[in-house]
Protein backbone atom coordinates (compact mmCIF):
# COMPACT_ATOMS: atom_id res chain seq x y z
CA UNK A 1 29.16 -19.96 22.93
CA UNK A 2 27.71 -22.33 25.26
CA UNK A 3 25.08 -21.66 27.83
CA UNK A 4 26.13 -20.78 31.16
CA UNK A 5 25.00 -23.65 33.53
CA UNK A 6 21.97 -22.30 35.46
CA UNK A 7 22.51 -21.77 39.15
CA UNK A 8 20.01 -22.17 42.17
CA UNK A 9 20.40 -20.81 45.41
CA UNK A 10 18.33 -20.56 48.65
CA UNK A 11 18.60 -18.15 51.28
CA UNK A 12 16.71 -19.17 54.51
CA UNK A 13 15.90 -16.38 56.67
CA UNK A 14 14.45 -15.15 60.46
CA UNK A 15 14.48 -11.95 61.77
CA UNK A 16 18.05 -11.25 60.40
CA UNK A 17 17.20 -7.73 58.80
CA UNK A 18 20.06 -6.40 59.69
CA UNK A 19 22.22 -8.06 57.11
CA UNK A 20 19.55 -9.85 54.68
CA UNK A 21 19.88 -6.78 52.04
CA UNK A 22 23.84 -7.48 52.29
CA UNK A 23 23.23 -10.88 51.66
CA UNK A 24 20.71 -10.56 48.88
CA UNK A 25 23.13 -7.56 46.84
CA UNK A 26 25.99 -10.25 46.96
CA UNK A 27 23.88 -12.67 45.12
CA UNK A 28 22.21 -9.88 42.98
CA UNK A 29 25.15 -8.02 42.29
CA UNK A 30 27.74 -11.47 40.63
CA UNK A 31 25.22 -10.32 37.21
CA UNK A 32 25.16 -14.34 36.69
CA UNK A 33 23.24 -13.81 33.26
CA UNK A 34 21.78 -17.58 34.37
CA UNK A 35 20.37 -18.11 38.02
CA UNK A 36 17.47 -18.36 39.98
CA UNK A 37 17.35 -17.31 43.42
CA UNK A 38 14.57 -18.07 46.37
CA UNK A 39 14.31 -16.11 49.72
CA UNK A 40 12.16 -18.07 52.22
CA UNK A 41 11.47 -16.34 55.39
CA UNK A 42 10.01 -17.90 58.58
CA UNK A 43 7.49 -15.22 59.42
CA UNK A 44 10.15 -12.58 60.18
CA UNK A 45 8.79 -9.52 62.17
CA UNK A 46 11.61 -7.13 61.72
CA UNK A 47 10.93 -5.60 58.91
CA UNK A 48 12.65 -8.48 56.68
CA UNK A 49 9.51 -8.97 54.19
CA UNK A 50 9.99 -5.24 53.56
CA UNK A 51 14.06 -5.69 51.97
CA UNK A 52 13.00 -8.92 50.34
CA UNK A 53 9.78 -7.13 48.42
CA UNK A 54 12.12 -4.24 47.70
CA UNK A 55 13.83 -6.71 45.24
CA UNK A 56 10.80 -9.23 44.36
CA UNK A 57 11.36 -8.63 40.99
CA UNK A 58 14.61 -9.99 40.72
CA UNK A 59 13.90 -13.23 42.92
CA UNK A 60 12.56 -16.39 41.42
CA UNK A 61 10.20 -16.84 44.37
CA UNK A 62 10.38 -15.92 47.85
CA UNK A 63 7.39 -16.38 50.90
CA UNK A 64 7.24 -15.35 54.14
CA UNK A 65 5.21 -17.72 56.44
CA UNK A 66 5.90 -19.60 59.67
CA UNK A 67 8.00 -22.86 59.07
CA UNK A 68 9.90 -26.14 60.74
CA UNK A 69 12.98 -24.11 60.69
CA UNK A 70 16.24 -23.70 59.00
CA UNK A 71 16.52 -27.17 57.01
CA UNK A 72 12.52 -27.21 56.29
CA UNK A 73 12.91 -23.41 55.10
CA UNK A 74 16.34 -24.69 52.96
CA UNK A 75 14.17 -28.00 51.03
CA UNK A 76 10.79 -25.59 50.88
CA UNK A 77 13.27 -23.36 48.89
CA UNK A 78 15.64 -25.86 46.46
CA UNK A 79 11.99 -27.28 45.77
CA UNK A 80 10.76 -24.53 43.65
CA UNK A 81 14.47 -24.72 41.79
CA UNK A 82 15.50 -27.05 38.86
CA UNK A 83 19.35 -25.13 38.05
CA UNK A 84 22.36 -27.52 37.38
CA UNK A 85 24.46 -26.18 40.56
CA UNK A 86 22.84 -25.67 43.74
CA UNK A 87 23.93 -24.23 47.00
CA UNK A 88 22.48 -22.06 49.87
CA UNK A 89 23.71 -18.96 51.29
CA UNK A 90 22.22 -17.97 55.31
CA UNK A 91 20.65 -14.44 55.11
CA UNK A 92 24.05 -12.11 57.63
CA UNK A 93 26.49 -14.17 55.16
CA UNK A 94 27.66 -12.58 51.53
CA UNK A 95 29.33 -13.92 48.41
CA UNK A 96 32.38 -12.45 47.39
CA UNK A 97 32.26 -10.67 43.61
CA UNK A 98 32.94 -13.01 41.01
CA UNK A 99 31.84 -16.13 42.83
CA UNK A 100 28.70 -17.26 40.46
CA UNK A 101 30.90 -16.91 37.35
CA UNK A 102 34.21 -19.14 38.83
CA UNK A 103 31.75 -21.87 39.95
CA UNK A 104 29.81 -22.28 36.87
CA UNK A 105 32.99 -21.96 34.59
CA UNK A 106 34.49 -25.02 36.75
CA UNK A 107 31.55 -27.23 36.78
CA UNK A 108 31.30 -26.56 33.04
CA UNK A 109 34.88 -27.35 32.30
CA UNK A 110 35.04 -30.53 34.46
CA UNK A 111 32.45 -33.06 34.32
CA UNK A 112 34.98 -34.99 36.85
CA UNK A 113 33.56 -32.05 39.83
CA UNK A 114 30.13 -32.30 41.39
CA UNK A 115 31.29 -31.08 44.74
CA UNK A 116 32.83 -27.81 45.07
CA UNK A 117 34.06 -25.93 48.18
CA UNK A 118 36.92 -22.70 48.99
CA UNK A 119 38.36 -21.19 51.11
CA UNK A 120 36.92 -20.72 54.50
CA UNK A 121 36.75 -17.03 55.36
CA UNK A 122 34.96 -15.04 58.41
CA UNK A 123 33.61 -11.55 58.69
CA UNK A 124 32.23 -9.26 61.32
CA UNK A 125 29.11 -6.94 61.79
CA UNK A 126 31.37 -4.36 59.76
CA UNK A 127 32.26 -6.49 57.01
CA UNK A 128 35.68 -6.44 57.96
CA UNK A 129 37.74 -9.57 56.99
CA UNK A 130 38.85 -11.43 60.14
CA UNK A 131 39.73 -14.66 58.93
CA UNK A 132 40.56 -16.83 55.43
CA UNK A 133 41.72 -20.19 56.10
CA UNK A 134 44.90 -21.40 54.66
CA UNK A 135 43.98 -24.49 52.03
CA UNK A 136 42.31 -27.24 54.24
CA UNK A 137 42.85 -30.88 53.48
CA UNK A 138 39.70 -32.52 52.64
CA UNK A 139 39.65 -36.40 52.84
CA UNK A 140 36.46 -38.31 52.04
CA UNK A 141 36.51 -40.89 54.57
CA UNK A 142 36.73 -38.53 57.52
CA UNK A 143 33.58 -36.71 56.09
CA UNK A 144 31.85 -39.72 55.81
CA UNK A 145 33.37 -40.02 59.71
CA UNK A 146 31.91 -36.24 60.76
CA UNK A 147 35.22 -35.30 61.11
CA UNK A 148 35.47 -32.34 60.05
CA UNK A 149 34.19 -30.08 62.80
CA UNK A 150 35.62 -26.85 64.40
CA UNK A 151 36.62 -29.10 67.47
CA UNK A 152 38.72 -31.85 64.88
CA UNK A 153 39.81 -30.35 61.31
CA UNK A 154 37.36 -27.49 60.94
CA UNK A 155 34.37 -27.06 59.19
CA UNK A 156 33.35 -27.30 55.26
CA UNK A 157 32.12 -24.00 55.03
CA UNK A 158 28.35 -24.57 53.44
CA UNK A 159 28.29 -20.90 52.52
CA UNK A 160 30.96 -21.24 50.29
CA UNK A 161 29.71 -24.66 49.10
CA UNK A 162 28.61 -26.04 45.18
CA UNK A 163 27.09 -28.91 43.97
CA UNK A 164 25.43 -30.14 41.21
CA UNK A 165 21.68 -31.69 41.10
CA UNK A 166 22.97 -34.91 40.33
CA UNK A 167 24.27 -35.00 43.57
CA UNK A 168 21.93 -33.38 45.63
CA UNK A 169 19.03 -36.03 43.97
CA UNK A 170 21.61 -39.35 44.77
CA UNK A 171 22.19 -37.92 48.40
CA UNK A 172 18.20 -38.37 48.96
CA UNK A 173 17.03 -34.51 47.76
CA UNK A 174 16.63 -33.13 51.32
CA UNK A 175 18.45 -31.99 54.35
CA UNK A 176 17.70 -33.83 57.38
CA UNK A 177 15.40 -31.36 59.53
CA UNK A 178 17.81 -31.15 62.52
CA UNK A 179 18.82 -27.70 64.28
CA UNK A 180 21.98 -27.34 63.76
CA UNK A 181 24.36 -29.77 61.81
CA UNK A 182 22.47 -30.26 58.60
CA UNK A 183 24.96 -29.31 56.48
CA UNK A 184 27.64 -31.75 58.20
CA UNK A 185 24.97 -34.81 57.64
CA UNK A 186 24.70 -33.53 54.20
CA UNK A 187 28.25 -33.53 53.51
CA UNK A 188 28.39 -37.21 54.84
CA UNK A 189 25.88 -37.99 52.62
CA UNK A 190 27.53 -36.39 49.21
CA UNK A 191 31.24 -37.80 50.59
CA UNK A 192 29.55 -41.58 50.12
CA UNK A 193 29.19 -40.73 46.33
CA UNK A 194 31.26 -38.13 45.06
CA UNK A 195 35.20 -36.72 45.99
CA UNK A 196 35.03 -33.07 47.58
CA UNK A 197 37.54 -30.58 45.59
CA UNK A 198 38.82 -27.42 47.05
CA UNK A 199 39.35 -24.05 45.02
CA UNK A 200 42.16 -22.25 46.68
CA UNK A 201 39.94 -18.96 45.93
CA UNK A 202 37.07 -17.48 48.38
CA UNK A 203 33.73 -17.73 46.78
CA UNK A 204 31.74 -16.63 50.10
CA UNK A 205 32.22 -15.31 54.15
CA UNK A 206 30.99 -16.26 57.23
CA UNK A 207 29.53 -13.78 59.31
CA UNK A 208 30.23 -13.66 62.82
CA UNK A 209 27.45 -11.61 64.83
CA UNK A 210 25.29 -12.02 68.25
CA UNK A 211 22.05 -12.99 66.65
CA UNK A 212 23.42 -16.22 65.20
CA UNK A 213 21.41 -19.17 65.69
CA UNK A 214 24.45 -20.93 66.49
CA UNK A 215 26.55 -17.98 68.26
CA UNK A 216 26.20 -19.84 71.62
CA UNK A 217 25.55 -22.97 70.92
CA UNK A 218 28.25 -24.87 69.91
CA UNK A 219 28.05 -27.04 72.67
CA UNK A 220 23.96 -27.65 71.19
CA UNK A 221 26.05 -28.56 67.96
CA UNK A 222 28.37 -31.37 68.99
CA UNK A 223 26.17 -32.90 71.13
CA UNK A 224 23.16 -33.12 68.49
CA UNK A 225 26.33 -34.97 66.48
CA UNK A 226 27.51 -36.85 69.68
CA UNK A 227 31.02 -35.44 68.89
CA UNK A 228 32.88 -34.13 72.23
CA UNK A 229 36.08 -33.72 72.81
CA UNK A 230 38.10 -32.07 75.96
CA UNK A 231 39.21 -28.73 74.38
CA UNK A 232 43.27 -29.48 75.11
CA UNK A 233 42.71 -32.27 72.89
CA UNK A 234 41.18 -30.60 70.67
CA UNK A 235 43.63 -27.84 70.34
CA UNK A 236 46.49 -30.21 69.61
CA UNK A 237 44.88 -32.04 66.79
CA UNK A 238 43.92 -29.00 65.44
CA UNK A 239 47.38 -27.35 65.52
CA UNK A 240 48.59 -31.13 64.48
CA UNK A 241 46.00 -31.20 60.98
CA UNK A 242 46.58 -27.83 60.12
CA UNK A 243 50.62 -28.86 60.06
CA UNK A 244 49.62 -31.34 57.83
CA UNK A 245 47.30 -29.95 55.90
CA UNK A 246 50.24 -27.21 54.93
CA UNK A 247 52.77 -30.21 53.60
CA UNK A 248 50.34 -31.23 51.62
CA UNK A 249 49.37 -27.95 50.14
CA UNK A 250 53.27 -26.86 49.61
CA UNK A 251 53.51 -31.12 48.12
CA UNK A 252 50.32 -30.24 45.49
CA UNK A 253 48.70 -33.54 47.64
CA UNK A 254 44.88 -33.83 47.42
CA UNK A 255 42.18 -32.93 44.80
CA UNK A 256 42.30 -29.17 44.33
CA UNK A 257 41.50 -26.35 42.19
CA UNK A 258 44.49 -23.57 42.09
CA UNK A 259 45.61 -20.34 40.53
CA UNK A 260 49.37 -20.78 39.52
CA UNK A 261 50.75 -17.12 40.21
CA UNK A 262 53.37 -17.58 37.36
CA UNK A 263 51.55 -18.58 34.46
CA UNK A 264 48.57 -16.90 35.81
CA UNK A 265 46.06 -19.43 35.02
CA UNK A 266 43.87 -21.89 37.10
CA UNK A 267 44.77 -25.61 36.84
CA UNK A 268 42.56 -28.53 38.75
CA UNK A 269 43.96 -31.31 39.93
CA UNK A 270 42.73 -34.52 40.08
CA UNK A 271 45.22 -37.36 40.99
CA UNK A 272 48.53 -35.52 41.82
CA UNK A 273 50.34 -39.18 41.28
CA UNK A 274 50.06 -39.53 37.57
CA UNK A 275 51.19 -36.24 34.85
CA UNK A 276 48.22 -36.74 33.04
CA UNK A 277 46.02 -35.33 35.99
CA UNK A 278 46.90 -31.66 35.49
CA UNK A 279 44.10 -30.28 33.49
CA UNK A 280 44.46 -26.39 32.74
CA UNK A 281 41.55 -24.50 33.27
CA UNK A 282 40.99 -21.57 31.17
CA UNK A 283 38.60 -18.98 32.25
């Protein structure tokens, strides 16, 4: 039996005790026989270097020292990794059970996929489930473009976000040390060398709570990417892309991953314009 592909992941963390054991079970918990995971903490004085010693032993490295912030924290961390697949996970959001072993039995079975996202789902201080995102639409020149944003076509959810090394080391092996939209500039960079596919599935979930760096600062967001938009605007091309992101789901348009309910297998799809495209995938 062939080796399961090794996995790396990074959680960057600040004073978000409150959910960083939640976050570090969901990653603990997906028994991936074949990852290695690295906690970086900026200095944290609320009793977060406390959880993350509590599970030292199962972490490939983790430190706890003042830093640049989020994106320095994010490169200090994939630094010390060397897995296949890499992806980072924020310290209040979780990974849903099952995630590690979908992704690496993907990548494995399809050399054509080194950029992997799902389903975009949101949760609350609770863990309640307010939100999963019908199957977005993801074209490559309106990443490139910064398109996708909350205001436009929504966001590629980095939480729930794979790629493989390859990748990361063609994009330039580093996020750009901004505050806020490092994953968008990252995405920009992957989408000028590699096609984004979609699993209709939900590998990970947003949480929404008050101490997000980003809870009130959307407006910091856009204009760090120069993107804004009068919200009425806004709200029709959302409504507008969201239309026609559903024909295309419903007309099997656009690189996906899938679970077909009938035969109750997955199937990824590459080029939905020539039969020989339809690959089954058997997990």
């Amino acid at each position: 039996m062939k080796q399961l592909p090794k996995i790396s992941i990074v959680t960057p963390s600040f004073n978000q005790g409150k959910f960083l054991e939640q976050t570090i079970l969901s990653v603990l918990n997906q028994n991936y026989p074949n990852f290695e995971y690295v906690v970086i903490d900026g200095g944290s004085t609320d009793g977060s270097q406390k959880i993350i010693k509590k599970y030292q032993k199962r972490l490939h490295y983790w430190e706890s020292k003042s830093d640049r912030g989020q994106s320095h924290a994010i490169n200090k961390g994939f630094a010390k990794t060397n897995g296949e697949i890499m992806f980072w996970i924020n310290s209040d959001d979780v990974l849903r059970p099952g995630a590690l072993h979908l992704v690496a039995s993907i990548f494995s079975k399809f050399s054509e996929i080194s950029w992997l996202t799902s389903l975009p789902s949101t949760i609350n201080d609770q863990d309640f489930q307010l939100y999963l995102s019908q199957p977005p639409l993801y074209i490559n020149s309106f990443i490139r473009r910064g398109w996708y944003t909350r205001k436009f076509m929504g966001f590629i959810m980095q939480e729930g976000t794979f790629w493989r090394r390859s990748l990361w080391d063609r994009a330039g092996g580093n996020l750009d040390e901004v505050p806020y939209s490092m994953d968008l500039k990252l995405w920009q960079s992957f989408a000028e060398h590699e096609q984004l596919y979609c699993i209709h599935a939900c590998l990970a979930s947003y949480r929404l709570n008050r101490n997000r760096k980003n809870n009130d600062n959307h407006h910091k967001y856009y204009k760090e990417i120069n993107a804004w938009v009068p919200e009425s605007i806004s709200l029709i091309g959302k409504i507008v892309w969201r239309q026609v992101a559903k024909i295309a789901h419903h007309l099997k348009i656009g690189p996906a991953v899938y679970y077909d309910q009938r035969k109750l297998k997955w199937y990824f799809r590459k080029n939905v314009f020539n039969s020989q495209s339809f690959k089954l995938l058997k997990l």
